[in-house]
C-alpha atoms as a PDB file:
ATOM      1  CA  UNK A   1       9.493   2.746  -8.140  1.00  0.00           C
ATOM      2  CA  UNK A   2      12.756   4.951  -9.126  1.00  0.00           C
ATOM      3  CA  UNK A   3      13.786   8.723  -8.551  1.00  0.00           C
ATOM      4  CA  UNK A   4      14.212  11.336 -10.556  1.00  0.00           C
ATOM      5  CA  UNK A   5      16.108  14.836  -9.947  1.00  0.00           C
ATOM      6  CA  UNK A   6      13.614  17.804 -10.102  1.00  0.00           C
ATOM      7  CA  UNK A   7      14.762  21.304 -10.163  1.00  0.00           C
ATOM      8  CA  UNK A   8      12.737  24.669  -9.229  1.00  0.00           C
ATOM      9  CA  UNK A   9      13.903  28.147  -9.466  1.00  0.00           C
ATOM     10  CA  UNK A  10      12.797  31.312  -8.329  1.00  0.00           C
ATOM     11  CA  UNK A  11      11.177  33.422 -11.737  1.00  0.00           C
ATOM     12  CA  UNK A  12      12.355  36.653 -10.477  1.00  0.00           C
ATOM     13  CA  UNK A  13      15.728  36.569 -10.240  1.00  0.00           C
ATOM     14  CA  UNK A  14      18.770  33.468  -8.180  1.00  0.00           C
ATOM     15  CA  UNK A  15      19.393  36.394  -4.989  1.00  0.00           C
ATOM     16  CA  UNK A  16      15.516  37.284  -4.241  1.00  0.00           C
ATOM     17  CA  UNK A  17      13.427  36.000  -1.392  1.00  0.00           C
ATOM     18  CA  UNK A  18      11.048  33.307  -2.532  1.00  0.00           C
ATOM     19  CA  UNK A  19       8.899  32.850   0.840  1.00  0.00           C
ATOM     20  CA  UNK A  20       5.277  34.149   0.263  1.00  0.00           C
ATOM     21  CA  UNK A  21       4.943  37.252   2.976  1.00  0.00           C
ATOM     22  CA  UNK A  22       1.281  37.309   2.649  1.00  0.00           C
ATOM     23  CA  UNK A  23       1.200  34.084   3.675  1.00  0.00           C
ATOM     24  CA  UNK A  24       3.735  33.970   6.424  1.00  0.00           C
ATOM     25  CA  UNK A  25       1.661  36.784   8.263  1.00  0.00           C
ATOM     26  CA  UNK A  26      -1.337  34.929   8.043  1.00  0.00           C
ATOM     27  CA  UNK A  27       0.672  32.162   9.873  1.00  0.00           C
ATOM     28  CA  UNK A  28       2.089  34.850  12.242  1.00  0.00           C
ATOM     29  CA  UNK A  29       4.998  35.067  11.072  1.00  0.00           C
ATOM     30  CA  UNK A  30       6.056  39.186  10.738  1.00  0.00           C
ATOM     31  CA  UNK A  31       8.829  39.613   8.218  1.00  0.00           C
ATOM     32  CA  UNK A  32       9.704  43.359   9.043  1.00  0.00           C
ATOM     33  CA  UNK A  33      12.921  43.930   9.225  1.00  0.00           C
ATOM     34  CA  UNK A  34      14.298  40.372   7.918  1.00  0.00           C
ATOM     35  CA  UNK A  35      15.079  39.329   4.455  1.00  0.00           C
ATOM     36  CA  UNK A  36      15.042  35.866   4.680  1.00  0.00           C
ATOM     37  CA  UNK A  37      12.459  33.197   6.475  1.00  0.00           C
ATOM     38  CA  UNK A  38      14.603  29.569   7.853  1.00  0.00           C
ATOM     39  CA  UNK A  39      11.840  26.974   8.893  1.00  0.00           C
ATOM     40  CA  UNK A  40      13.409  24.482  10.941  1.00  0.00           C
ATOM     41  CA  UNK A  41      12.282  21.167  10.913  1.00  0.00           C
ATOM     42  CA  UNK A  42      13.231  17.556  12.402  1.00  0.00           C
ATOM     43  CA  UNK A  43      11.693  14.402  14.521  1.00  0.00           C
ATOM     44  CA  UNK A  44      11.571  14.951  18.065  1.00  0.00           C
ATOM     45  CA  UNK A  45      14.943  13.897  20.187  1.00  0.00           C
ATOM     46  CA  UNK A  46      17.085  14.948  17.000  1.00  0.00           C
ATOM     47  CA  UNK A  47      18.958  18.165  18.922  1.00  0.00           C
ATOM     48  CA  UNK A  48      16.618  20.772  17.173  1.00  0.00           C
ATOM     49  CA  UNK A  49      16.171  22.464  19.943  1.00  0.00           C
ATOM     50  CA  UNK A  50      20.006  23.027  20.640  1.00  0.00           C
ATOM     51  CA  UNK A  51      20.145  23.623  17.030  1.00  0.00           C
ATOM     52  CA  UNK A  52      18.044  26.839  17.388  1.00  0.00           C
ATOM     53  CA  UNK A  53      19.284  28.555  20.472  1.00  0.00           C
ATOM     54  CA  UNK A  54      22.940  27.621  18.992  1.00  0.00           C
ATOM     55  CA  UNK A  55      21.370  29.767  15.974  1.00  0.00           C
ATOM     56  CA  UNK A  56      19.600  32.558  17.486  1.00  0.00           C
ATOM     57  CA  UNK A  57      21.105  32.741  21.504  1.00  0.00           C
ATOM     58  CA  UNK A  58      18.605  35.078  22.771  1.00  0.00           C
ATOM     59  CA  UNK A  59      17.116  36.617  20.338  1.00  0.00           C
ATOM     60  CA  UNK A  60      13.761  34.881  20.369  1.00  0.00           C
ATOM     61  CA  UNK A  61      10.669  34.226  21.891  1.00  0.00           C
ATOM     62  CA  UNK A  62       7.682  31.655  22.105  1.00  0.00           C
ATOM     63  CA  UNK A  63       4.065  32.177  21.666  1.00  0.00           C
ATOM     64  CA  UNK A  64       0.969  29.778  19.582  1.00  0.00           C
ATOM     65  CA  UNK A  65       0.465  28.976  15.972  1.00  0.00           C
ATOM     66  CA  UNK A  66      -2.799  31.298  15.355  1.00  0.00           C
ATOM     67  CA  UNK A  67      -5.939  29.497  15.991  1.00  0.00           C
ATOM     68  CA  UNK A  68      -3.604  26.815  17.156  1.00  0.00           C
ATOM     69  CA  UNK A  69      -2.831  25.296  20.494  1.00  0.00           C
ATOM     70  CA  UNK A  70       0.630  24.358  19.217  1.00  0.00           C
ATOM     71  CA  UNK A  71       3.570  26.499  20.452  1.00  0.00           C
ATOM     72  CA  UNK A  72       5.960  28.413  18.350  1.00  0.00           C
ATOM     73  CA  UNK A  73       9.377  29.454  19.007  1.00  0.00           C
ATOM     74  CA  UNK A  74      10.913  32.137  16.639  1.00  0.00           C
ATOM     75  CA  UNK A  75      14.028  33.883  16.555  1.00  0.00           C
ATOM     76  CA  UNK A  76      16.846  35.934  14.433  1.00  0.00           C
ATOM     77  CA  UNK A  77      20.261  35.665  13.284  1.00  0.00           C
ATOM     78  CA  UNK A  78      22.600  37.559  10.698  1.00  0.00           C
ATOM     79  CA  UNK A  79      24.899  36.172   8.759  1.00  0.00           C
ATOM     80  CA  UNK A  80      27.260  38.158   6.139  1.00  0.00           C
ATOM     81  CA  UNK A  81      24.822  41.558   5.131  1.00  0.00           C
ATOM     82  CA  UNK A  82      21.587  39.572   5.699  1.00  0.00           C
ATOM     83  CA  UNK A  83      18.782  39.216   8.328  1.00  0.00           C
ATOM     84  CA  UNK A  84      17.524  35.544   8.735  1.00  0.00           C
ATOM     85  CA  UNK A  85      13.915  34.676  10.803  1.00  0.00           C
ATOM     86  CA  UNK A  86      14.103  31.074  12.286  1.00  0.00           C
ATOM     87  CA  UNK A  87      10.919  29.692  12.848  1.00  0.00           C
ATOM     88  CA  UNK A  88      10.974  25.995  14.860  1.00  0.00           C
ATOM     89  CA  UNK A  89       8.691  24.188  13.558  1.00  0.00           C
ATOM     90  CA  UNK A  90       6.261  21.180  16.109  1.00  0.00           C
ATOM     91  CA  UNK A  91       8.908  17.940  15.953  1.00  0.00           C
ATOM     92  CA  UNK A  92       6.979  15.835  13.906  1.00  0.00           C
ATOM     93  CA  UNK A  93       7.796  12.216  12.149  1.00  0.00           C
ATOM     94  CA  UNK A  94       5.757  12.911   8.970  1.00  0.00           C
ATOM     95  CA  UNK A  95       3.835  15.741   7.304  1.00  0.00           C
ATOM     96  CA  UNK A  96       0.879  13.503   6.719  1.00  0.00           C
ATOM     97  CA  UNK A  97      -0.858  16.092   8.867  1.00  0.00           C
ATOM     98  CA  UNK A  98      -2.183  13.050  11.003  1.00  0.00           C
ATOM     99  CA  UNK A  99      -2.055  15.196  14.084  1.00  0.00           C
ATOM    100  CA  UNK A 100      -2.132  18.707  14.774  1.00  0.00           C
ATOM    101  CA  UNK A 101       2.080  19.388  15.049  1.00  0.00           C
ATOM    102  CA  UNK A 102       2.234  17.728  11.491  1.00  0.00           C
ATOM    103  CA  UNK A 103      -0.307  20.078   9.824  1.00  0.00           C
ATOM    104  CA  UNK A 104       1.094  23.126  11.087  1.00  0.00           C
ATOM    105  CA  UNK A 105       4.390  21.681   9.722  1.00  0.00           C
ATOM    106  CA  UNK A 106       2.851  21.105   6.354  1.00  0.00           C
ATOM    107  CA  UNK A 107       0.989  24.274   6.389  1.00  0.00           C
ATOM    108  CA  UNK A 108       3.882  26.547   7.153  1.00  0.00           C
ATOM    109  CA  UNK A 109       6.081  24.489   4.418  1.00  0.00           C
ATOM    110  CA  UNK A 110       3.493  24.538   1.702  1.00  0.00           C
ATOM    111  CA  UNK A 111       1.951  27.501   2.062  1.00  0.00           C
ATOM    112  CA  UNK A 112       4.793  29.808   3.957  1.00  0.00           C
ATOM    113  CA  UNK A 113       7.462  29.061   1.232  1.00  0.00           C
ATOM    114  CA  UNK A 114      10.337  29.533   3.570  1.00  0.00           C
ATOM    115  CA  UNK A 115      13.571  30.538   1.871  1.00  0.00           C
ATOM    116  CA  UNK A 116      15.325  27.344   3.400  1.00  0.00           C
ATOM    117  CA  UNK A 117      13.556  24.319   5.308  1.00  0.00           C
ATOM    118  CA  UNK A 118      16.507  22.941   7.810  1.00  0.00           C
ATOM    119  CA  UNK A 119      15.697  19.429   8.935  1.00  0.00           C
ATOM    120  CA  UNK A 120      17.873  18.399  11.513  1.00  0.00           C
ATOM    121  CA  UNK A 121      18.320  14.335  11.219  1.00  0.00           C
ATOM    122  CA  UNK A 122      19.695  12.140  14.030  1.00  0.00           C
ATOM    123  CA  UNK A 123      23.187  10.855  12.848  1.00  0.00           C
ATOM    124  CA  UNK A 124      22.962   7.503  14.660  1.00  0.00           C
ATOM    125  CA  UNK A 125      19.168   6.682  13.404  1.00  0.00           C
ATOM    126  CA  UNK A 126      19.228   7.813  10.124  1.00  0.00           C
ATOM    127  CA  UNK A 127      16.540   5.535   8.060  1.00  0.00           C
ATOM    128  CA  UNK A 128      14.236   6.591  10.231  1.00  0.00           C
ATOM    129  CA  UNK A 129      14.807  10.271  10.136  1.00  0.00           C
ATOM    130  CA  UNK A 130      14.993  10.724   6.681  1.00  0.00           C
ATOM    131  CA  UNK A 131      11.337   9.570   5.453  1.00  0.00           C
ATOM    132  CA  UNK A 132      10.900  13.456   6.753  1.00  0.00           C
ATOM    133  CA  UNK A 133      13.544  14.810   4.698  1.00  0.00           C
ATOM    134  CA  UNK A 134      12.221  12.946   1.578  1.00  0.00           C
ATOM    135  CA  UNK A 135       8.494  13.975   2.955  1.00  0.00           C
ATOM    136  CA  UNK A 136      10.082  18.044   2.551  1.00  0.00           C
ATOM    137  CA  UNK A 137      12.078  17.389  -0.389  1.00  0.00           C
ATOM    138  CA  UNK A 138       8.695  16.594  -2.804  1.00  0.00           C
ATOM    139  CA  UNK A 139       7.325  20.028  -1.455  1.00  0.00           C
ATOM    140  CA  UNK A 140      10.567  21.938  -1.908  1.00  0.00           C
ATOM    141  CA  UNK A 141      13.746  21.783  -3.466  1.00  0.00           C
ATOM    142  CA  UNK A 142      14.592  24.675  -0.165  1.00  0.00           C
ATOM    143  CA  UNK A 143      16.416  22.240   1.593  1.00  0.00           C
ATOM    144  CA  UNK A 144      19.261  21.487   4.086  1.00  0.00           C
ATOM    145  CA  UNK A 145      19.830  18.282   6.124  1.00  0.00           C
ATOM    146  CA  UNK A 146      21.696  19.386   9.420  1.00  0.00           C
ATOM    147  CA  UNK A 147      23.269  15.873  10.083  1.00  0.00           C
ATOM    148  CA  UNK A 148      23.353  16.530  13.923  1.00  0.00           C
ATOM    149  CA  UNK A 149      24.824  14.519  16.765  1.00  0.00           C
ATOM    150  CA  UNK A 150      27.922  13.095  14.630  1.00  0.00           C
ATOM    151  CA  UNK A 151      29.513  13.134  17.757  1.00  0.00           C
ATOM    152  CA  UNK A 152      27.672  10.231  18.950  1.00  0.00           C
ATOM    153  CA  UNK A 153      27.806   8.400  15.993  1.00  0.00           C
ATOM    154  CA  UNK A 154      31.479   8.461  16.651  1.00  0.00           C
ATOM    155  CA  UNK A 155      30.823   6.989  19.989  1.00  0.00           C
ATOM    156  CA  UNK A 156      29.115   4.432  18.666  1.00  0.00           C
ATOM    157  CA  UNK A 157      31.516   3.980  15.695  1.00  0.00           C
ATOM    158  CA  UNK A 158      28.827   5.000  13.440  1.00  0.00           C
ATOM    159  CA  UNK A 159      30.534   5.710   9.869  1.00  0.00           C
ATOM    160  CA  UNK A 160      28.202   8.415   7.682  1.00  0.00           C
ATOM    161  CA  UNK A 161      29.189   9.253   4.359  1.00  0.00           C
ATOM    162  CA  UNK A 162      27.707  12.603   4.253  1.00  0.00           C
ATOM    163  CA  UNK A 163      28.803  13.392   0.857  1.00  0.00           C
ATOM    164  CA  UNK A 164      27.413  10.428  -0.508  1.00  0.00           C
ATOM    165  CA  UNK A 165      24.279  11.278   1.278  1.00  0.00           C
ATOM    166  CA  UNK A 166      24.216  14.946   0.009  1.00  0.00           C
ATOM    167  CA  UNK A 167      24.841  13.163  -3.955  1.00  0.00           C
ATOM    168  CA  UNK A 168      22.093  10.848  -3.278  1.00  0.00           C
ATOM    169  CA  UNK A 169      19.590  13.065  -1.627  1.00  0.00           C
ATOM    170  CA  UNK A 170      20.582  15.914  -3.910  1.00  0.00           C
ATOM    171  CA  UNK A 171      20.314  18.839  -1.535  1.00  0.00           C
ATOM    172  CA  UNK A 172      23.217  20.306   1.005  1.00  0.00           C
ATOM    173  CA  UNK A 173      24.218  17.744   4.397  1.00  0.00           C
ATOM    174  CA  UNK A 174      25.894  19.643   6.812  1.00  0.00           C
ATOM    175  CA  UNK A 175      27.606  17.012   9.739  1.00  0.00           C
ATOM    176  CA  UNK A 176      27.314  19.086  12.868  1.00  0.00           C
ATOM    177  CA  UNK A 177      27.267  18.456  16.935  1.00  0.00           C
ATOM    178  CA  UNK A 178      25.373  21.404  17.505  1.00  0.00           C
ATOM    179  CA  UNK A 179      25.561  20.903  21.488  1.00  0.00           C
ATOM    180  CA  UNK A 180      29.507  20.841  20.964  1.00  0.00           C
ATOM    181  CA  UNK A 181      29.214  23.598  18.622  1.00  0.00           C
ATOM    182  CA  UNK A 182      30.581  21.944  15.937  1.00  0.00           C
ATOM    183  CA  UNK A 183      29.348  22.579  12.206  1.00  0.00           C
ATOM    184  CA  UNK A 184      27.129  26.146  13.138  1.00  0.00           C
ATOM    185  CA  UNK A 185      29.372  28.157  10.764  1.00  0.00           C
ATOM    186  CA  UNK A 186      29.110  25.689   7.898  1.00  0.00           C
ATOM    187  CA  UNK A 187      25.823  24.838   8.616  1.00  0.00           C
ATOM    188  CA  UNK A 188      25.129  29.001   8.530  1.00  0.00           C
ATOM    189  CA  UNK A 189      27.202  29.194   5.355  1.00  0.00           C
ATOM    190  CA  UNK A 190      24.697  26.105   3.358  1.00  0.00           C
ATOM    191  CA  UNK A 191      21.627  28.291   4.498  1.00  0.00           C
ATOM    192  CA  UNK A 192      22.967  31.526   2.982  1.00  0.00           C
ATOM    193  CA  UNK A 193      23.631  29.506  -0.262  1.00  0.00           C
ATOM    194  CA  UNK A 194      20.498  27.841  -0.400  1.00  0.00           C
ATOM    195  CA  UNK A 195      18.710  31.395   0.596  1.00  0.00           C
ATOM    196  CA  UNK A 196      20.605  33.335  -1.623  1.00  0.00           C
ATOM    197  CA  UNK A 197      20.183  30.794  -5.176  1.00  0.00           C
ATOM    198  CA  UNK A 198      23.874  30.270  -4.929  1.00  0.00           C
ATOM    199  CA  UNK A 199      23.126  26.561  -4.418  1.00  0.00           C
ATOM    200  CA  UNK A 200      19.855  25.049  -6.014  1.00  0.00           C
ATOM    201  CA  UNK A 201      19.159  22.007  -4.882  1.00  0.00           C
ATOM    202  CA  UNK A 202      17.665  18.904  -7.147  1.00  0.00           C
ATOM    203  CA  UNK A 203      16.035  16.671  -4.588  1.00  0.00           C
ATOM    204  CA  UNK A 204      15.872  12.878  -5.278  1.00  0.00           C
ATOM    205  CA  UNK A 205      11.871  12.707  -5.940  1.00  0.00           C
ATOM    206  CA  UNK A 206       9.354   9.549  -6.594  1.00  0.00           C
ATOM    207  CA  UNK A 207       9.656   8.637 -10.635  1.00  0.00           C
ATOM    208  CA  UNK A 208       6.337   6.130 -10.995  1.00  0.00           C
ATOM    209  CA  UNK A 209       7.226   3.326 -13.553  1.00  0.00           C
ATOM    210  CA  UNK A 210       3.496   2.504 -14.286  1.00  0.00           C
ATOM    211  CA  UNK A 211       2.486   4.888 -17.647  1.00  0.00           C
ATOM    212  CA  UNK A 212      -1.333   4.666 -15.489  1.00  0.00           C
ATOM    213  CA  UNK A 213      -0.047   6.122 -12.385  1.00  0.00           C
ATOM    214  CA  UNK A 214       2.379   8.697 -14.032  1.00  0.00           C
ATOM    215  CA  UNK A 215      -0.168   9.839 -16.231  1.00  0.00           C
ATOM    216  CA  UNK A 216      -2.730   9.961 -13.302  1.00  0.00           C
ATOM    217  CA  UNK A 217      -0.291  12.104 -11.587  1.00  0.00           C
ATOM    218  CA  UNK A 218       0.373  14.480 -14.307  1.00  0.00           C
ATOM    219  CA  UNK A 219      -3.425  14.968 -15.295  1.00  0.00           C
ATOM    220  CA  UNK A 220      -4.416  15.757 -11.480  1.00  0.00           C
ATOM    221  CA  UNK A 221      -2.021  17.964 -11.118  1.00  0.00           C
ATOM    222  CA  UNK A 222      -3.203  19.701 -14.152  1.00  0.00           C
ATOM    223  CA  UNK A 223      -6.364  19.763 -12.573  1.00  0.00           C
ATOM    224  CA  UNK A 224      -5.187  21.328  -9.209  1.00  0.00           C
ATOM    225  CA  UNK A 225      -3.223  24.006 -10.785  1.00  0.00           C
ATOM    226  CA  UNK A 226      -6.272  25.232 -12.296  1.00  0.00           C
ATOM    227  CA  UNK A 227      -8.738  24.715 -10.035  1.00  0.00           C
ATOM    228  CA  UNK A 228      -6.399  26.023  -7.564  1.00  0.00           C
ATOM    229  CA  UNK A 229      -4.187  28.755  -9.331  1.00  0.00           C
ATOM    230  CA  UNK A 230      -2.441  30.044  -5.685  1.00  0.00           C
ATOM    231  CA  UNK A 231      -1.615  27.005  -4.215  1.00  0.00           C
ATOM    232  CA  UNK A 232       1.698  26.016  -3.728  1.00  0.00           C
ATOM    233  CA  UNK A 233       3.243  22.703  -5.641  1.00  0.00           C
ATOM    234  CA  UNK A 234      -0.016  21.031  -7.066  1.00  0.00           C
ATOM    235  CA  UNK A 235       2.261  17.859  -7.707  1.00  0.00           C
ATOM    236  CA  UNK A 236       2.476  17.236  -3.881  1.00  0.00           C
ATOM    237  CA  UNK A 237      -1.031  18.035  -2.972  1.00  0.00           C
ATOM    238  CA  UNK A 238      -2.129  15.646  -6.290  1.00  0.00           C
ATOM    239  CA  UNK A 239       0.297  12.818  -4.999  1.00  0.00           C
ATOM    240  CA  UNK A 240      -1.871  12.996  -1.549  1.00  0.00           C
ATOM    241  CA  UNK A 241      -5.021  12.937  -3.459  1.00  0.00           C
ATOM    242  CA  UNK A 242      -4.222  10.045  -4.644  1.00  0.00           C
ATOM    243  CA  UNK A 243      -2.977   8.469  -2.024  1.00  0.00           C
ATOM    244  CA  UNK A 244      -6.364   8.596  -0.154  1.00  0.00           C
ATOM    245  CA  UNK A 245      -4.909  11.444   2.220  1.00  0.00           C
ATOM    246  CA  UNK A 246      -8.488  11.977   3.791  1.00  0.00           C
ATOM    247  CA  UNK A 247      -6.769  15.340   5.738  1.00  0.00           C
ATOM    248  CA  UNK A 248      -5.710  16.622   2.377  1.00  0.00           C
ATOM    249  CA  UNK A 249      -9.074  16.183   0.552  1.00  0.00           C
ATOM    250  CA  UNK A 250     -10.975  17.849   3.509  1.00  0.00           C
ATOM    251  CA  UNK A 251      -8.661  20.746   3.973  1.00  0.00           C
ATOM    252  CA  UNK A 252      -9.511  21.355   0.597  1.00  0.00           C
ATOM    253  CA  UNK A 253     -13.137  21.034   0.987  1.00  0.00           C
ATOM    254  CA  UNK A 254     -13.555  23.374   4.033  1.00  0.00           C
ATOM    255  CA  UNK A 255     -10.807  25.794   2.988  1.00  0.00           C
ATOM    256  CA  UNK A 256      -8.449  25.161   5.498  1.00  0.00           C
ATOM    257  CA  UNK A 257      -5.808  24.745   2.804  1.00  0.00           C
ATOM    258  CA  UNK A 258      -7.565  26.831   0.138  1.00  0.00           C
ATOM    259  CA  UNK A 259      -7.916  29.719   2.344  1.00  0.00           C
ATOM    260  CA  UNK A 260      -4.666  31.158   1.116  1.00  0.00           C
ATOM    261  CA  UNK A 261      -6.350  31.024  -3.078  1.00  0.00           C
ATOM    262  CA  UNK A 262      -7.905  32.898  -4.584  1.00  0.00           C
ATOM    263  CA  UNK A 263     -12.287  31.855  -4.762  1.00  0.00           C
ATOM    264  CA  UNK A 264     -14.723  30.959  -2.707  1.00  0.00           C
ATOM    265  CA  UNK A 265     -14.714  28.023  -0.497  1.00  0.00           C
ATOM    266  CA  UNK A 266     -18.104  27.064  -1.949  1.00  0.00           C
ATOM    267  CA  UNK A 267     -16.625  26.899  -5.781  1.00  0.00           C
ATOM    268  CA  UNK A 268     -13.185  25.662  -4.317  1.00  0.00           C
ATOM    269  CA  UNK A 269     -15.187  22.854  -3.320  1.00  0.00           C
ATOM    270  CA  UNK A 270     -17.224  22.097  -6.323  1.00  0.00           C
ATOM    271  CA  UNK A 271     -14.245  22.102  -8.364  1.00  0.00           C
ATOM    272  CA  UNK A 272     -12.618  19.247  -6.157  1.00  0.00           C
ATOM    273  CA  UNK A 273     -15.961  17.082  -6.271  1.00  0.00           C
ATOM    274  CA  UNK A 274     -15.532  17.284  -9.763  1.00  0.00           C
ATOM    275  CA  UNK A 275     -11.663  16.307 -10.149  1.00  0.00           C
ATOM    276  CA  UNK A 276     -12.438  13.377  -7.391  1.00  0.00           C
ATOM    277  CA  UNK A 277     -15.422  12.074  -9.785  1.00  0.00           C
ATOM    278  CA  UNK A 278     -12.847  12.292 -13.091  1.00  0.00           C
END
């Protein structure tokens, strides 16, 4: 297994919003006001916490994810002539939606189309931390990696090549001790880019060597996209399909990821019967 660099854009023009507003108000999220929606994103014990109040002070406030029993802490900043909403997203290891703080994670990535997904990584335990920022990266190219709590990897005499890591991952690292308060304006700075089209990033994504696999790949995506015209990157809900992603393949069946296409629930699920018989 290899990578390959992958590259969206935004059809209507490099400066426009790209998050879906419908959605994000389904998901409780109210845009009025704002131009830009920041989901922020990271494994638990990673500083996102201090990376959020260091962004939005006190402008913010906590309630639940609707229908959920998961909290949700959202807040505002400006930066240059804009208006940002930062949403913190449940810390989560994985958005394999194996508990209930990974599928509103997923859900709010996939389906809320945030202008820019910030996953805070732990500087000092790195391999672990990024399996989420590859897990993000195959649903959107949105992306940057606040490399937070450098200042203990100095402690520990931890060296991190973070332009090497932004070249391999192929989306903006910002190093940052966001409870000194070091690397907030730079970090503010990568998000207006990345908001704003100035920088597009081309995420390192899974290239499959076998012809079988790639071609399976291609076809049920293919398949999605049609059966599913509205719903966000078919490639990553395909490559969860056929990874046996039970979650996945039942959202789909009850609606609970369809809900935001077009069709019925009923036909929804007769069409995914069918491409899980093919």
């Amino acid at each position: 297994m290899t990578t390959e660099t992958q590259q969206t854009t935004s059809a209507a023009c490099e400066t426009c919003p790209v998050h879906n507003a419908a959605a994000l108000k389904k998901l409780g999220v109210d845009m009025t006001d704002f131009d830009f929606v920041v989901a922020l994103a990271g494994n638990p014990n990673t500083g996102k916490s201090t990376v959020f109040n260091a962004l939005t002070g006190l402008r913010q406030h906590v309630g639940n994810w609707p229908g959920k029993t998961v909290s949700r802490a959202e807040g505002g900043f400006s930066y240059g002539d804009q208006k940002y909403k930062l949403v913190d997203l449940p810390g989560t290891y994985s958005l394999l939606a194996t508990s209930l703080d990974e599928e509103v994670a997923r859900d709010f990535i996939l389906f809320g189309q945030p202008d820019v997904t910030i996953v805070v990584v732990d500087a000092t335990r790195l391999e672990r931390n990024l399996n989420l920022v590859l897990q993000v990266s195959e649903i959107t190219n949105r992306v940057v990696v606040a490399l937070n709590l450098m200042d203990e990897a100095r402690r520990h005499k931890l060296q991190v090549d973070e332009r090497r890591l932004a070249r391999d991952l192929g989306i903006p690292v910002v190093p940052m001790s966001a409870r000194q308060g070091e690397g907030i304006p730079e970090l503010l700075q990568a998000v207006s880019e990345v908001a704003k089209g100035e920088v597009v990033g081309k995420p390192y994504r899974v290239k499959y060597v076998s012809p079988e696999l790639k071609r399976a790949v291609e076809q049920l995506t293919s398949q999605i996209e049609s059966a599913f015209p509205d719903l966000p990157n078919a490639r990553w809900v395909a490559l969860r399909l056929l990874d046996g992603d039970e979650r996945i393949a039942e959202a789909l069946r009850k609606g609970e990821l369809g809900d935001l296409t077009h069709g019925s629930i009923e036909a929804r699920s007769a069409q995914l019967q069918v491409i899980g018989n093919q």
